[in-house]
C-alpha atoms as a PDB file:
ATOM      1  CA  UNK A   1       0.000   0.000   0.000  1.00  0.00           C
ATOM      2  CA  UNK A   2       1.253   3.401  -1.156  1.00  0.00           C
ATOM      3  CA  UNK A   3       1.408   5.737   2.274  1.00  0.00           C
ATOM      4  CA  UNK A   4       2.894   8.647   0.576  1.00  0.00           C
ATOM      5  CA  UNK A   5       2.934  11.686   2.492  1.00  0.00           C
ATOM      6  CA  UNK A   6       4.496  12.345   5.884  1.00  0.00           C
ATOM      7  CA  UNK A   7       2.100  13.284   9.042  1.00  0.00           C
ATOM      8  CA  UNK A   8       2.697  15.856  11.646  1.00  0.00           C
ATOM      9  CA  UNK A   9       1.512  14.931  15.094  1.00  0.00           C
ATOM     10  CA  UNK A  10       0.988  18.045  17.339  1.00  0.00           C
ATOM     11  CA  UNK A  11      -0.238  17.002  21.334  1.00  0.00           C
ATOM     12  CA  UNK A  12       1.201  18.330  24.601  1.00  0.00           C
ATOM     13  CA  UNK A  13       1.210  14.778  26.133  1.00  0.00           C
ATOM     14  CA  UNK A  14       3.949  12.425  25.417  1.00  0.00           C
ATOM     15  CA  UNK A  15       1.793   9.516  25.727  1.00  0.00           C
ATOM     16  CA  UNK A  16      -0.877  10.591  23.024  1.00  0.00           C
ATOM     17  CA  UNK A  17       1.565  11.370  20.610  1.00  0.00           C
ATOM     18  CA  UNK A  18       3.489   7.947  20.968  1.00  0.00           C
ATOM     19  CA  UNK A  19       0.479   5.844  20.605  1.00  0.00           C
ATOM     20  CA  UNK A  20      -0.814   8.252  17.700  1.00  0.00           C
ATOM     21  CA  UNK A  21       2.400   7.415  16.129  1.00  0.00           C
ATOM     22  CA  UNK A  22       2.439   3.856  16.402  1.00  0.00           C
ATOM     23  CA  UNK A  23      -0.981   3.632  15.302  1.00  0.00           C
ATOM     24  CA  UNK A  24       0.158   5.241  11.874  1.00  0.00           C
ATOM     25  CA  UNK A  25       3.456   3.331  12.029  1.00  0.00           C
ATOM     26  CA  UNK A  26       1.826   0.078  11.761  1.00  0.00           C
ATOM     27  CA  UNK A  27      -0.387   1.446   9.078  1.00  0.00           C
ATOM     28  CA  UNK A  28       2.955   1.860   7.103  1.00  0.00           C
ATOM     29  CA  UNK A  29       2.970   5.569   7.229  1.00  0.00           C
ATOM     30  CA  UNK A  30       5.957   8.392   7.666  1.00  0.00           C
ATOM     31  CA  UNK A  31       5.089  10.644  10.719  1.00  0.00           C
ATOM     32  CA  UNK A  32       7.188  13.203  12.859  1.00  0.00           C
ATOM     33  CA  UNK A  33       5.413  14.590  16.280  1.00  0.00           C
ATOM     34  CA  UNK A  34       5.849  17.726  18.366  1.00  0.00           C
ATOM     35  CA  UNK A  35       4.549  18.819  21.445  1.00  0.00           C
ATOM     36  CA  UNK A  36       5.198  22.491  20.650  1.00  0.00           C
ATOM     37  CA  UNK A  37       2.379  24.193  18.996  1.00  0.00           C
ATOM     38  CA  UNK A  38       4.663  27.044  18.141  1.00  0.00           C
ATOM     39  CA  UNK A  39       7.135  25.134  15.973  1.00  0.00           C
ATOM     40  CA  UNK A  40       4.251  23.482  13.743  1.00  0.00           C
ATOM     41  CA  UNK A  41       4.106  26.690  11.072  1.00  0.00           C
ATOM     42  CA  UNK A  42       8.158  26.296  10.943  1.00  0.00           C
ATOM     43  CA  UNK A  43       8.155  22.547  10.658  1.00  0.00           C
ATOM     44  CA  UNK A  44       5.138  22.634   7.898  1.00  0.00           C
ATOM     45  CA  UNK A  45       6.871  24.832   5.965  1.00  0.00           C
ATOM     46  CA  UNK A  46      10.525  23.039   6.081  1.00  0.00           C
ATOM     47  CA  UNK A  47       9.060  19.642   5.178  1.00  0.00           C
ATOM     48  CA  UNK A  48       6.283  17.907   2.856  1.00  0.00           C
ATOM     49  CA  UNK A  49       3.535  17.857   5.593  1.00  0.00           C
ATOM     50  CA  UNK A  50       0.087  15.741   3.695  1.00  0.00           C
ATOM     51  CA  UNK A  51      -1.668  15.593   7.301  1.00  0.00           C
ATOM     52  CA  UNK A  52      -2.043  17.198  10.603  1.00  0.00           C
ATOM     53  CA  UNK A  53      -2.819  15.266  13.801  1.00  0.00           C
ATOM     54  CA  UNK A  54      -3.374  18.385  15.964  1.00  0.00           C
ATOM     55  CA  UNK A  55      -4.678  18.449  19.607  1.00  0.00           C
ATOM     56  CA  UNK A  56      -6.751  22.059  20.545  1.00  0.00           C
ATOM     57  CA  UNK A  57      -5.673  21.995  24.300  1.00  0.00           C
ATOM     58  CA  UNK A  58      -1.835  22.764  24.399  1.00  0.00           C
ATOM     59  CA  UNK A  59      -0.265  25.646  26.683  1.00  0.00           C
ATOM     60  CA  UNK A  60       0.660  28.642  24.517  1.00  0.00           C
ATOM     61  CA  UNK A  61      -0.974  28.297  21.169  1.00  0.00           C
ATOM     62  CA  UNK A  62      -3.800  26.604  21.265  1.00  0.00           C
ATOM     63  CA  UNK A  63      -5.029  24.130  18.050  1.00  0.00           C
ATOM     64  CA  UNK A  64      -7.988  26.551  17.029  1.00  0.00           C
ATOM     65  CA  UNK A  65      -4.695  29.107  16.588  1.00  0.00           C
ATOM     66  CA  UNK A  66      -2.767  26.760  14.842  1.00  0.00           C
ATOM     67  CA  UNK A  67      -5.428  25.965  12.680  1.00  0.00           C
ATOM     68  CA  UNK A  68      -5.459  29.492  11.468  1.00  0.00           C
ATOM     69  CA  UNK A  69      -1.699  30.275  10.933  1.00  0.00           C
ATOM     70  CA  UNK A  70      -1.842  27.098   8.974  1.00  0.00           C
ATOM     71  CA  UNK A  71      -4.632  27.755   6.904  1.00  0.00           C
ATOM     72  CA  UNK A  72      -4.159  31.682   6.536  1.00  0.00           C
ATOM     73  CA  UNK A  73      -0.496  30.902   5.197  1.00  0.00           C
ATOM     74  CA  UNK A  74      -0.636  30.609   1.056  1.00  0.00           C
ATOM     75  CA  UNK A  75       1.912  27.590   1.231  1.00  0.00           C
ATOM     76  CA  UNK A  76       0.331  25.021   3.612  1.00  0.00           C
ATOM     77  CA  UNK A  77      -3.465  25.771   2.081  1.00  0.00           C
ATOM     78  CA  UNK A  78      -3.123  21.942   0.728  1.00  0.00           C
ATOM     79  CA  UNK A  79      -2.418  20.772   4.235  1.00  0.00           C
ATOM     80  CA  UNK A  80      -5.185  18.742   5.735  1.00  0.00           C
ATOM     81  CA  UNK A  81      -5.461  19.061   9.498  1.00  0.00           C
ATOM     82  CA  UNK A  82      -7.605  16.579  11.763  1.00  0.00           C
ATOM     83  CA  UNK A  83      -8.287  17.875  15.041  1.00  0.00           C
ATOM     84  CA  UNK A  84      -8.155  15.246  18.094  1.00  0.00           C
ATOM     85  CA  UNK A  85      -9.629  16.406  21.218  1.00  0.00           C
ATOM     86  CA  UNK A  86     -10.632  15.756  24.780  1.00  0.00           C
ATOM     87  CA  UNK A  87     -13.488  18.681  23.485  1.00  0.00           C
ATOM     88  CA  UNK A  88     -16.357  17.160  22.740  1.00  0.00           C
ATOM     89  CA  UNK A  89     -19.446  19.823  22.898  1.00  0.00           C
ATOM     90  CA  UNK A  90     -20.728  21.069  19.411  1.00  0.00           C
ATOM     91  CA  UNK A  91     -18.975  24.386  19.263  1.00  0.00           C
ATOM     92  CA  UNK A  92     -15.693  22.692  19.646  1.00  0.00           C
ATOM     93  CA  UNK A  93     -16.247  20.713  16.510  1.00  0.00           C
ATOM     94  CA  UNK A  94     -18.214  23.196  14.629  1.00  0.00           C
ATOM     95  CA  UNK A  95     -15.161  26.100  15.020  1.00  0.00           C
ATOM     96  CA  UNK A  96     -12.635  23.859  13.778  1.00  0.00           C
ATOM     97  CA  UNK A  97     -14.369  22.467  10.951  1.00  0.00           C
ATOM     98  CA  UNK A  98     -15.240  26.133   9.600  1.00  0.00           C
ATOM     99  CA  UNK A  99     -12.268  27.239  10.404  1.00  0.00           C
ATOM    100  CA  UNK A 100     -11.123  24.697   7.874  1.00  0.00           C
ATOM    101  CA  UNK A 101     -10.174  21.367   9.700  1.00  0.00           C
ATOM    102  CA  UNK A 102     -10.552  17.999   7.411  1.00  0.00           C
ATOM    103  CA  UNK A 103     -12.183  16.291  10.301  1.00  0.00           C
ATOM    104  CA  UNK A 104     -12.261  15.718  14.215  1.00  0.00           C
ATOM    105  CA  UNK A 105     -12.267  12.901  16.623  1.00  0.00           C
ATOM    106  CA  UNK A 106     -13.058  12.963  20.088  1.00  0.00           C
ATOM    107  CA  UNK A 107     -10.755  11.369  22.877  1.00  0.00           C
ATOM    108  CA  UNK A 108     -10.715   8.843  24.018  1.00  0.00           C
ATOM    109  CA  UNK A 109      -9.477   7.791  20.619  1.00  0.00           C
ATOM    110  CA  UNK A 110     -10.869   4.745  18.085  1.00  0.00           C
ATOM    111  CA  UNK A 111      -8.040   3.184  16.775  1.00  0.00           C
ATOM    112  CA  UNK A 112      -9.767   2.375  13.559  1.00  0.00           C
ATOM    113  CA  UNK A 113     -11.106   6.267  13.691  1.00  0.00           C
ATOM    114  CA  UNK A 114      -7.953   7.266  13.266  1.00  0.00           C
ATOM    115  CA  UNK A 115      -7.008   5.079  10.485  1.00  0.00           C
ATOM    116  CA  UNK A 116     -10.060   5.459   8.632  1.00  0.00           C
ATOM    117  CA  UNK A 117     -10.029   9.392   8.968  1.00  0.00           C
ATOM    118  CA  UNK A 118      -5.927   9.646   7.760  1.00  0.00           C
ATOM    119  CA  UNK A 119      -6.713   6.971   5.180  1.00  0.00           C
ATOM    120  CA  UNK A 120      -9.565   9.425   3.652  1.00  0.00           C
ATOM    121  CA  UNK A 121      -6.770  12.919   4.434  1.00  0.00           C
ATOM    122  CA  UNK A 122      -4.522  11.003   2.505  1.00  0.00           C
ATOM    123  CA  UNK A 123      -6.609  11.112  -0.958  1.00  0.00           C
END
């Protein structure tokens, strides 16, 4: 199967991006993590970023502001960004997918969410 197309995963807690990451190592894909929300803009624009994993509660810049930078910037428009959140009401969801978010799933996470929903960013 043809993974092409590295994925960014942005969370403030080690353990979320670890099992993110082995979840999309084992589906044969290419993925770097941070847990500085301030260095995502830099690192999207140094390297071929297809995906976004990117959590909305992180100290500093939170993921609805990283959403923005990323999708008011010219260069990353193609980016696709799935939010993954502990936030669960409507408003949550409803702000990050008009403020231009591929998709969002809810922590705790379904494995096979997560697979499905980067299988589909991937297209």
């Amino acid at each position: 199967m043809d993974n092409s197309g590295k994925i960014l995963i942005v969370d403030d807690i080690s353990t979320h991006l670890l099992l993110l990451q082995t979840i999309l190592h084992d589906e044969g894909y290419e993925t770097e993590i941070t847990s500085d929300s301030s260095k995502v803009i830099d690192l999207l624009l140094k390297n071929e970023y297809k995906v976004v994993l990117l959590d909305i509660m992180m100290p500093g810049m939170d993921g609805f502001q990283v959403l923005e930078k990323i999708k008011a910037n010219k260069k990353l428009s193609s980016v696709k960004v799935i939010i993954i959140s502990a936030k669960t009401d409507s408003w949550s969801i409803k702000q990050a997918l008009d403020s231009g978010a591929f998709d969002y799933i809810t922590k705790p996470i379904i494995i096979q969410d997560i697979k499905n929903k980067v299988k589909s960013a991937m297209i």
